[in-house]
PDB file of N, CA and C in Angstrom:
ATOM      1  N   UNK A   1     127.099  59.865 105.465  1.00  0.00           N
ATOM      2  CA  UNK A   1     125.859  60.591 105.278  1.00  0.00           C
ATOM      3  C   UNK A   1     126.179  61.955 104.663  1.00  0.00           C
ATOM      4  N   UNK A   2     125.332  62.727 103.450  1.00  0.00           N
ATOM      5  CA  UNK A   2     125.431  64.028 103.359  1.00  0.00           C
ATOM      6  C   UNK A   2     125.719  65.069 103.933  1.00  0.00           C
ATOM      7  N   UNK A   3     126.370  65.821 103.890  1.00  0.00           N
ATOM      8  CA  UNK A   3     126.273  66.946 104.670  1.00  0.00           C
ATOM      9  C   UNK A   3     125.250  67.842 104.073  1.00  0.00           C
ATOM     10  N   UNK A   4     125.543  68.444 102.865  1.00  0.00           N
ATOM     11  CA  UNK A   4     124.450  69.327 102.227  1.00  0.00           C
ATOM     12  C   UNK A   4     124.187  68.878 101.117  1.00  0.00           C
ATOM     13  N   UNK A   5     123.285  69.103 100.234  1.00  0.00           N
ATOM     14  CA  UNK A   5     123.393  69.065  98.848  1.00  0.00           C
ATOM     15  C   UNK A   5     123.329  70.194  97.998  1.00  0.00           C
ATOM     16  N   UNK A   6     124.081  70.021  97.400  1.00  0.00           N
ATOM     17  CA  UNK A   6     124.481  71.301  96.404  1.00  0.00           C
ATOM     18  C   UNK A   6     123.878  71.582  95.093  1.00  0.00           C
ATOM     19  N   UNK A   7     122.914  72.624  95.395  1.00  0.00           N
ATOM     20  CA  UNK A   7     121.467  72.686  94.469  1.00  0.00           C
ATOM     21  C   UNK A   7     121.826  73.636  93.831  1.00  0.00           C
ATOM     22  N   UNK A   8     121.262  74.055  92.115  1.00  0.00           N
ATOM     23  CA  UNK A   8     120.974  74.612  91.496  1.00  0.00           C
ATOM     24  C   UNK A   8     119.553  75.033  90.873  1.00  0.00           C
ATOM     25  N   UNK A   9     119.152  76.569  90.724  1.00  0.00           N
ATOM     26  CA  UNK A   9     117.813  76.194  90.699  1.00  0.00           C
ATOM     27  C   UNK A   9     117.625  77.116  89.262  1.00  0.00           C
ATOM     28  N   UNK A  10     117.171  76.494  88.010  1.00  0.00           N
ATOM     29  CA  UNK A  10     116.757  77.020  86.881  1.00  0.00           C
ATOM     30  C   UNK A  10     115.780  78.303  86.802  1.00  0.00           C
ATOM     31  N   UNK A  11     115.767  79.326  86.032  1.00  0.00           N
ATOM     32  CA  UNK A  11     114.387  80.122  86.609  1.00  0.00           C
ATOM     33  C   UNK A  11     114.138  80.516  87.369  1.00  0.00           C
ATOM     34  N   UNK A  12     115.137  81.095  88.298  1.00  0.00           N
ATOM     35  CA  UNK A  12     114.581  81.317  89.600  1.00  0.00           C
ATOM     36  C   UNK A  12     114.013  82.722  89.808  1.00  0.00           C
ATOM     37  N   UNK A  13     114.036  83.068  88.706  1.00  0.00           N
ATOM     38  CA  UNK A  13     113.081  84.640  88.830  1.00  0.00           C
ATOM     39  C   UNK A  13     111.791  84.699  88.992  1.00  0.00           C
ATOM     40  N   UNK A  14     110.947  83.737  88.264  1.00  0.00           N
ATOM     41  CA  UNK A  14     109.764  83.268  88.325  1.00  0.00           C
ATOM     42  C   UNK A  14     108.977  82.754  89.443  1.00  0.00           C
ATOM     43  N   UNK A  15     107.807  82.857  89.354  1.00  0.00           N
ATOM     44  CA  UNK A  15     107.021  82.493  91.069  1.00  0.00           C
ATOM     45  C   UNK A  15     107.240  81.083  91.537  1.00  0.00           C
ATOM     46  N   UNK A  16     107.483  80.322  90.822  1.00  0.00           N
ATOM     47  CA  UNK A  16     107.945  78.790  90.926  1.00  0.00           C
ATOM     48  C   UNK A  16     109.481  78.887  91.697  1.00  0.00           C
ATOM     49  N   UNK A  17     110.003  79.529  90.770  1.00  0.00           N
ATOM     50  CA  UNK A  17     111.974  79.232  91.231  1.00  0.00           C
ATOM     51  C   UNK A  17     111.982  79.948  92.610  1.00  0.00           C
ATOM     52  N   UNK A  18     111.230  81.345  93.093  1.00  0.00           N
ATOM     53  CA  UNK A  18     111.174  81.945  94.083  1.00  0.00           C
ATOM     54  C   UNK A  18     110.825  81.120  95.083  1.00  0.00           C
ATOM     55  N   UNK A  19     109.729  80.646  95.485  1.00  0.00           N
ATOM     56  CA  UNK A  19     109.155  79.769  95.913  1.00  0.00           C
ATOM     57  C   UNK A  19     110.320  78.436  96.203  1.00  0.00           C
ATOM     58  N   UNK A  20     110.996  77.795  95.593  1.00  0.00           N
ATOM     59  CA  UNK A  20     111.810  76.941  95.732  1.00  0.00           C
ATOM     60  C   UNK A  20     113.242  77.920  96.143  1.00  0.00           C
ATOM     61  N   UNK A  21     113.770  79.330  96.096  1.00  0.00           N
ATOM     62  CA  UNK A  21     114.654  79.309  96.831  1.00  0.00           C
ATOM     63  C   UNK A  21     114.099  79.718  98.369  1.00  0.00           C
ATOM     64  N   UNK A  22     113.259  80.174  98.594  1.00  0.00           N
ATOM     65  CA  UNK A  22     112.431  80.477  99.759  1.00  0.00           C
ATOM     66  C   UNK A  22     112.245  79.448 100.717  1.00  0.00           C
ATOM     67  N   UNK A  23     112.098  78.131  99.948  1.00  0.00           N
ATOM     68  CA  UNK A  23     111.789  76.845 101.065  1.00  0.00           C
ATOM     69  C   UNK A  23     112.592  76.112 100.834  1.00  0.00           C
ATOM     70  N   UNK A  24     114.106  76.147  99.926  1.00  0.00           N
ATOM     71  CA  UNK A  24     115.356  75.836 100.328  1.00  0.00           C
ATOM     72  C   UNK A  24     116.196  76.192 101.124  1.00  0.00           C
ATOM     73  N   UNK A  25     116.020  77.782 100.851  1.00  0.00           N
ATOM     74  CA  UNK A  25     116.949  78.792 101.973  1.00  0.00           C
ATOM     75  C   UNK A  25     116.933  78.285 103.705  1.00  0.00           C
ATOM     76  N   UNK A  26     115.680  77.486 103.662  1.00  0.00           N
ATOM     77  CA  UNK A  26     115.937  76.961 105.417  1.00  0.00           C
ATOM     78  C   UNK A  26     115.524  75.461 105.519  1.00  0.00           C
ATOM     79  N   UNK A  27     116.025  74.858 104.703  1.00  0.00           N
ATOM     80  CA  UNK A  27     116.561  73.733 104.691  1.00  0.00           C
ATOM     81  C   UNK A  27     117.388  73.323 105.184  1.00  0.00           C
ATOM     82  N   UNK A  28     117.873  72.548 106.103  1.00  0.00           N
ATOM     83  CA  UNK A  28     119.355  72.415 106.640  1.00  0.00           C
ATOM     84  C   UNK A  28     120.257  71.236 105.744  1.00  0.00           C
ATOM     85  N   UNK A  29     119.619  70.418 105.208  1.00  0.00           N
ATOM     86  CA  UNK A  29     120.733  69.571 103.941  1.00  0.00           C
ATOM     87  C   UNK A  29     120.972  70.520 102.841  1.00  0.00           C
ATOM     88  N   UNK A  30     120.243  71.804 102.545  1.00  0.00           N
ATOM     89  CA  UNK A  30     120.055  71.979 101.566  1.00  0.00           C
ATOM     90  C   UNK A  30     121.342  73.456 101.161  1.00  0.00           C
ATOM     91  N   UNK A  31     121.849  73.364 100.469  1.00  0.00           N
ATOM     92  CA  UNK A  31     122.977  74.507  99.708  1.00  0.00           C
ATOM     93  C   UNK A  31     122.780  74.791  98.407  1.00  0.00           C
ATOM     94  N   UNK A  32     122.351  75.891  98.085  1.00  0.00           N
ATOM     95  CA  UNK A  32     121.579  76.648  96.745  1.00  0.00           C
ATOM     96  C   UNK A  32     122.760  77.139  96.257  1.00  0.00           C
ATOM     97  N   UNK A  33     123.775  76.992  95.394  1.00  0.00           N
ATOM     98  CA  UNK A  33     124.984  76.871  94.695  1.00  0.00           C
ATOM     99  C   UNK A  33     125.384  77.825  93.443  1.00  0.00           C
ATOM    100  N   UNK A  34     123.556  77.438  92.684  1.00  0.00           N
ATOM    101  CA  UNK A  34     123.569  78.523  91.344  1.00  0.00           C
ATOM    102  C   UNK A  34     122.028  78.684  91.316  1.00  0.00           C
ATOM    103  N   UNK A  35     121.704  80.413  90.894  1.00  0.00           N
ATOM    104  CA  UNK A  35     120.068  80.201  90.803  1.00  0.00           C
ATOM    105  C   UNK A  35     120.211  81.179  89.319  1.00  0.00           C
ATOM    106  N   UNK A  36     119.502  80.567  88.488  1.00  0.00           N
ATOM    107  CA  UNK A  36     119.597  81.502  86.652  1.00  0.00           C
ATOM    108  C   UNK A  36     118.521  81.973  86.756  1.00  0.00           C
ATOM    109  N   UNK A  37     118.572  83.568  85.671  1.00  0.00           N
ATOM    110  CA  UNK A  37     117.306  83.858  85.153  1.00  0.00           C
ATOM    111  C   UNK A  37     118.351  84.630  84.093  1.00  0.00           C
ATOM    112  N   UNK A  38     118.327  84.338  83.233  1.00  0.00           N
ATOM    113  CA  UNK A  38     118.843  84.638  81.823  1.00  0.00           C
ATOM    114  C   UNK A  38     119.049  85.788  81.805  1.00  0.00           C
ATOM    115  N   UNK A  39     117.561  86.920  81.868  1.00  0.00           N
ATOM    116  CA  UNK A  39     117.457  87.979  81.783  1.00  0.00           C
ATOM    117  C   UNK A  39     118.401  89.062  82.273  1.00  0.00           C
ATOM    118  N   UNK A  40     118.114  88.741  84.207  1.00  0.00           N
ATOM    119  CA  UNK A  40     118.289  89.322  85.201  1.00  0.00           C
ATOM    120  C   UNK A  40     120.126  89.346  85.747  1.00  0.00           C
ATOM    121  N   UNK A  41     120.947  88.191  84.993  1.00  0.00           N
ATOM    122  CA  UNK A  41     122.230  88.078  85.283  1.00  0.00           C
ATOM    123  C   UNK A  41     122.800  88.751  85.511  1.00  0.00           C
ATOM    124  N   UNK A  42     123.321  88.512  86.669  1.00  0.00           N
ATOM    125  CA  UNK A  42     124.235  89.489  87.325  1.00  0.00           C
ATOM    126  C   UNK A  42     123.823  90.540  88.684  1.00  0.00           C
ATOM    127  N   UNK A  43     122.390  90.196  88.642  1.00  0.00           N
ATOM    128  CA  UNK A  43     121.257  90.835  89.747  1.00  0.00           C
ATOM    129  C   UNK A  43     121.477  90.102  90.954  1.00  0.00           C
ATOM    130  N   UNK A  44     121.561  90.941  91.965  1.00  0.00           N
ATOM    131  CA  UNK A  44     121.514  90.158  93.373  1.00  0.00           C
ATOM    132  C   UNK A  44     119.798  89.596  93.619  1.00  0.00           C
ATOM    133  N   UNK A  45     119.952  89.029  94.034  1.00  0.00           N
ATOM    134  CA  UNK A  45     118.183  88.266  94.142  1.00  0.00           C
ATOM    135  C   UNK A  45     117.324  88.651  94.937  1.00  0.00           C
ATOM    136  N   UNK A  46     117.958  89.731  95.869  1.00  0.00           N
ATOM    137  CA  UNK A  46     116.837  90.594  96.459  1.00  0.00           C
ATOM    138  C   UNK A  46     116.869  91.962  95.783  1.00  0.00           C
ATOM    139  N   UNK A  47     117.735  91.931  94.671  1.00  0.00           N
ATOM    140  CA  UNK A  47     117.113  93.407  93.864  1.00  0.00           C
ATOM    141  C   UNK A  47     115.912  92.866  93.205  1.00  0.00           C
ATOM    142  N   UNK A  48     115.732  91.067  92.681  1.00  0.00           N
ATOM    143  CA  UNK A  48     114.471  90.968  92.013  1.00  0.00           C
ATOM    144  C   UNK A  48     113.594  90.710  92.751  1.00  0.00           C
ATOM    145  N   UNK A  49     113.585  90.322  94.224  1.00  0.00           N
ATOM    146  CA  UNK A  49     112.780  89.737  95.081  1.00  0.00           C
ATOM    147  C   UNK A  49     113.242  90.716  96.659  1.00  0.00           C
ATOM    148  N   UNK A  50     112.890  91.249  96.549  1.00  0.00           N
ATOM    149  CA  UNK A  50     113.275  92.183  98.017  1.00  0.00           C
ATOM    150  C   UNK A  50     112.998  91.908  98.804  1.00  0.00           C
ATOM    151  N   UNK A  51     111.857  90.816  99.310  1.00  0.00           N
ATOM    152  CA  UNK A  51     111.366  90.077 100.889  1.00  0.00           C
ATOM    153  C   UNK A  51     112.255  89.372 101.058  1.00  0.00           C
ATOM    154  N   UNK A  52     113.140  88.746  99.715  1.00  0.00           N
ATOM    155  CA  UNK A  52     113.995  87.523 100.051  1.00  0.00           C
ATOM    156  C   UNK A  52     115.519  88.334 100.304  1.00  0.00           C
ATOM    157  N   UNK A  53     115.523  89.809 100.263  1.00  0.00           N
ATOM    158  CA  UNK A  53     117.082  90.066 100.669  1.00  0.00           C
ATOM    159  C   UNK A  53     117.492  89.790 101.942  1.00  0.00           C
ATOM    160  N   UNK A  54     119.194  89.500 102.158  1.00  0.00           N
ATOM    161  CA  UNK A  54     119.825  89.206 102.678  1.00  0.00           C
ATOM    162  C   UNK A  54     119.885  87.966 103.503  1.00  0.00           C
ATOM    163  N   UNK A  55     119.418  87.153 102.233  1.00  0.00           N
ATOM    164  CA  UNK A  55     119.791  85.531 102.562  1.00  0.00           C
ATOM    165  C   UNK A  55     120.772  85.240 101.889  1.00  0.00           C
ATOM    166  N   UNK A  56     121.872  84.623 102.290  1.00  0.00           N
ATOM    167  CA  UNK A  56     123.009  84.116 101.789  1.00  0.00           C
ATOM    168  C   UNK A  56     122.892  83.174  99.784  1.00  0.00           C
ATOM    169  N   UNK A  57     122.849  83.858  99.208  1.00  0.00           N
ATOM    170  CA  UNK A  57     122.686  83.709  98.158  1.00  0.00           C
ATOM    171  C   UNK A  57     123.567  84.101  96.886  1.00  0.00           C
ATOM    172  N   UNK A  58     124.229  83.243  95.543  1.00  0.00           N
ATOM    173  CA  UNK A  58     124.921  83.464  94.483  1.00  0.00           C
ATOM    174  C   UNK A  58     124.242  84.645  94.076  1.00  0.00           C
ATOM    175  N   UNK A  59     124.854  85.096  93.136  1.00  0.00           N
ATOM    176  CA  UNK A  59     123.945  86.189  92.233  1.00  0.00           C
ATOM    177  C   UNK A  59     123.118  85.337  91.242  1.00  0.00           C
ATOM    178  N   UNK A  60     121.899  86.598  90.175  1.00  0.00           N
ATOM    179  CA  UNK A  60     121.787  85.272  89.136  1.00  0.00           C
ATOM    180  C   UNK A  60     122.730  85.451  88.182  1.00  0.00           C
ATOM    181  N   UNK A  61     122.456  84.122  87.151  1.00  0.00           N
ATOM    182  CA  UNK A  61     123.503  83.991  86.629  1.00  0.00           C
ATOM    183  C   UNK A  61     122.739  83.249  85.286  1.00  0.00           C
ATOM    184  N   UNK A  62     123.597  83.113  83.997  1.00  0.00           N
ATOM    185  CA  UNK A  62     122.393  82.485  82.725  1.00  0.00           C
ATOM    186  C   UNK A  62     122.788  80.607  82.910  1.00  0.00           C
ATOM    187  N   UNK A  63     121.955  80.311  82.491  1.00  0.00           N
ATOM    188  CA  UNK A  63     122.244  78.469  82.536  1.00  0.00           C
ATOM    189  C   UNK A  63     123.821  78.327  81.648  1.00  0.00           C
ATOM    190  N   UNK A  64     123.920  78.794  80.528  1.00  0.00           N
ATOM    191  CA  UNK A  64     125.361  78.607  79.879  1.00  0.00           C
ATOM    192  C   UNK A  64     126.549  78.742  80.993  1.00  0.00           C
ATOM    193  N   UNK A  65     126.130  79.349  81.718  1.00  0.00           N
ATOM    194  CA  UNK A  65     127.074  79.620  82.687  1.00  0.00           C
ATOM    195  C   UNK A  65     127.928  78.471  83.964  1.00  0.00           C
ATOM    196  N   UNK A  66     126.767  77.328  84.159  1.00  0.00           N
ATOM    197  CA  UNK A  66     127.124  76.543  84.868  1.00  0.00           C
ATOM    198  C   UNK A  66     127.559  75.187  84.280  1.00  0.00           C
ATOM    199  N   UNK A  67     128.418  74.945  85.533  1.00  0.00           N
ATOM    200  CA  UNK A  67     129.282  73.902  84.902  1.00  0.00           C
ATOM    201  C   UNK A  67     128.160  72.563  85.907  1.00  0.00           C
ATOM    202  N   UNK A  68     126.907  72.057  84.802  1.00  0.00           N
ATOM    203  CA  UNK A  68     126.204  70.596  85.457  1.00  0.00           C
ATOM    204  C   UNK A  68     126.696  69.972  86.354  1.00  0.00           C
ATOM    205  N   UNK A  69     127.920  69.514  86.570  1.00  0.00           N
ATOM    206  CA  UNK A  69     128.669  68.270  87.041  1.00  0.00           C
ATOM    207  C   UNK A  69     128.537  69.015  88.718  1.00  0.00           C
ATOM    208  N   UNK A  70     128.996  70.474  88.938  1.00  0.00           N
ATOM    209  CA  UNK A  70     128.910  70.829  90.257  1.00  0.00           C
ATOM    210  C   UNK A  70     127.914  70.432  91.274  1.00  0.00           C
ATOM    211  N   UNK A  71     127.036  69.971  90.762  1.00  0.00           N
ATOM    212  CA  UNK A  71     125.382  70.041  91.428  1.00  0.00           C
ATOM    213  C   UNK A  71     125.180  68.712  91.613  1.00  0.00           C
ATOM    214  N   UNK A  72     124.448  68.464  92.392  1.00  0.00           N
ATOM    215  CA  UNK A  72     123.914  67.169  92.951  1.00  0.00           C
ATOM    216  C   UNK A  72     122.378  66.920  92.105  1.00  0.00           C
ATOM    217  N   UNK A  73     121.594  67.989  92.709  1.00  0.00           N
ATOM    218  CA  UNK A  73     120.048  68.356  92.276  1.00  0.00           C
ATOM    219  C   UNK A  73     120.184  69.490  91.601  1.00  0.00           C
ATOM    220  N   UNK A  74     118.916  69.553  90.204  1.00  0.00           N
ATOM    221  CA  UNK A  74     119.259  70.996  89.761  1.00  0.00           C
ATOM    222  C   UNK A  74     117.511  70.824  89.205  1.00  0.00           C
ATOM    223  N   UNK A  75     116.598  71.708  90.013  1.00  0.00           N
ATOM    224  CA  UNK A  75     115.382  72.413  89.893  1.00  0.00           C
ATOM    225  C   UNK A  75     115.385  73.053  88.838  1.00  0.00           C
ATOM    226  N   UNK A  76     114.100  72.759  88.030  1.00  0.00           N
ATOM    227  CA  UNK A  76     113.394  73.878  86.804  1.00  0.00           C
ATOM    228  C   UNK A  76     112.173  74.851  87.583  1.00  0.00           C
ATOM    229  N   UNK A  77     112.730  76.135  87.999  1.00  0.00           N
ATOM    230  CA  UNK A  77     111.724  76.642  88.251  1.00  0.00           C
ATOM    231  C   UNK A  77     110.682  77.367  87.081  1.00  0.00           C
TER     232      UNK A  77
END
C-alpha cells in the first residue's frame, strides 16, 4: 500500500493552486514535493500567501525546473 504520494502542484500562486496546497497540506497520503509559479521563484509560499505560513513546504520554483518522473500526481492549478 502507499505510503504518500508525491505531488506536484502547477500554479500554485493562483486561487486554484492555493486552494489545492491548503487541502493537500492535511492530507495524510498526501506529500506536496514541488509547487511553481514562474513568476514568484524562489519565494517561500507564505511570503505569497501568509495564512498559509509555516506549513512544511518547497519553495516556489518555475515548471523547467522539475524533473516529471519524481511525481506520482502533478495538479494544474
Amino acid at each position: 500500500m502507499v505510503e504518500q504520494v508525491n505531488i506536484a502542484i502547477l500554479g500554485a500562486s493562483g486561487y486554484t493552486g492555493a486552494e489545492l496546497v491548503r487541502l493537500l497540506t492535511h492530507h495524510p497520503k498526501a506529500r506536496i514535493g514541488a509547487i511553481t509559479a514562474d513568476r514568484k521563484a524562489g519565494e517561500s509560499y507564505g511570503a505569497v500567501y501568509p495564512h498559509l505560513a509555516g506549513l512544511d513546504l518547497p519553495p516556489l520554483t518555475t515548471i523547467d525546473a522539475l524533473n516529471w518522473d519524481d511525481f506520482d500526481v502533478i495538479f494544474c492549478g
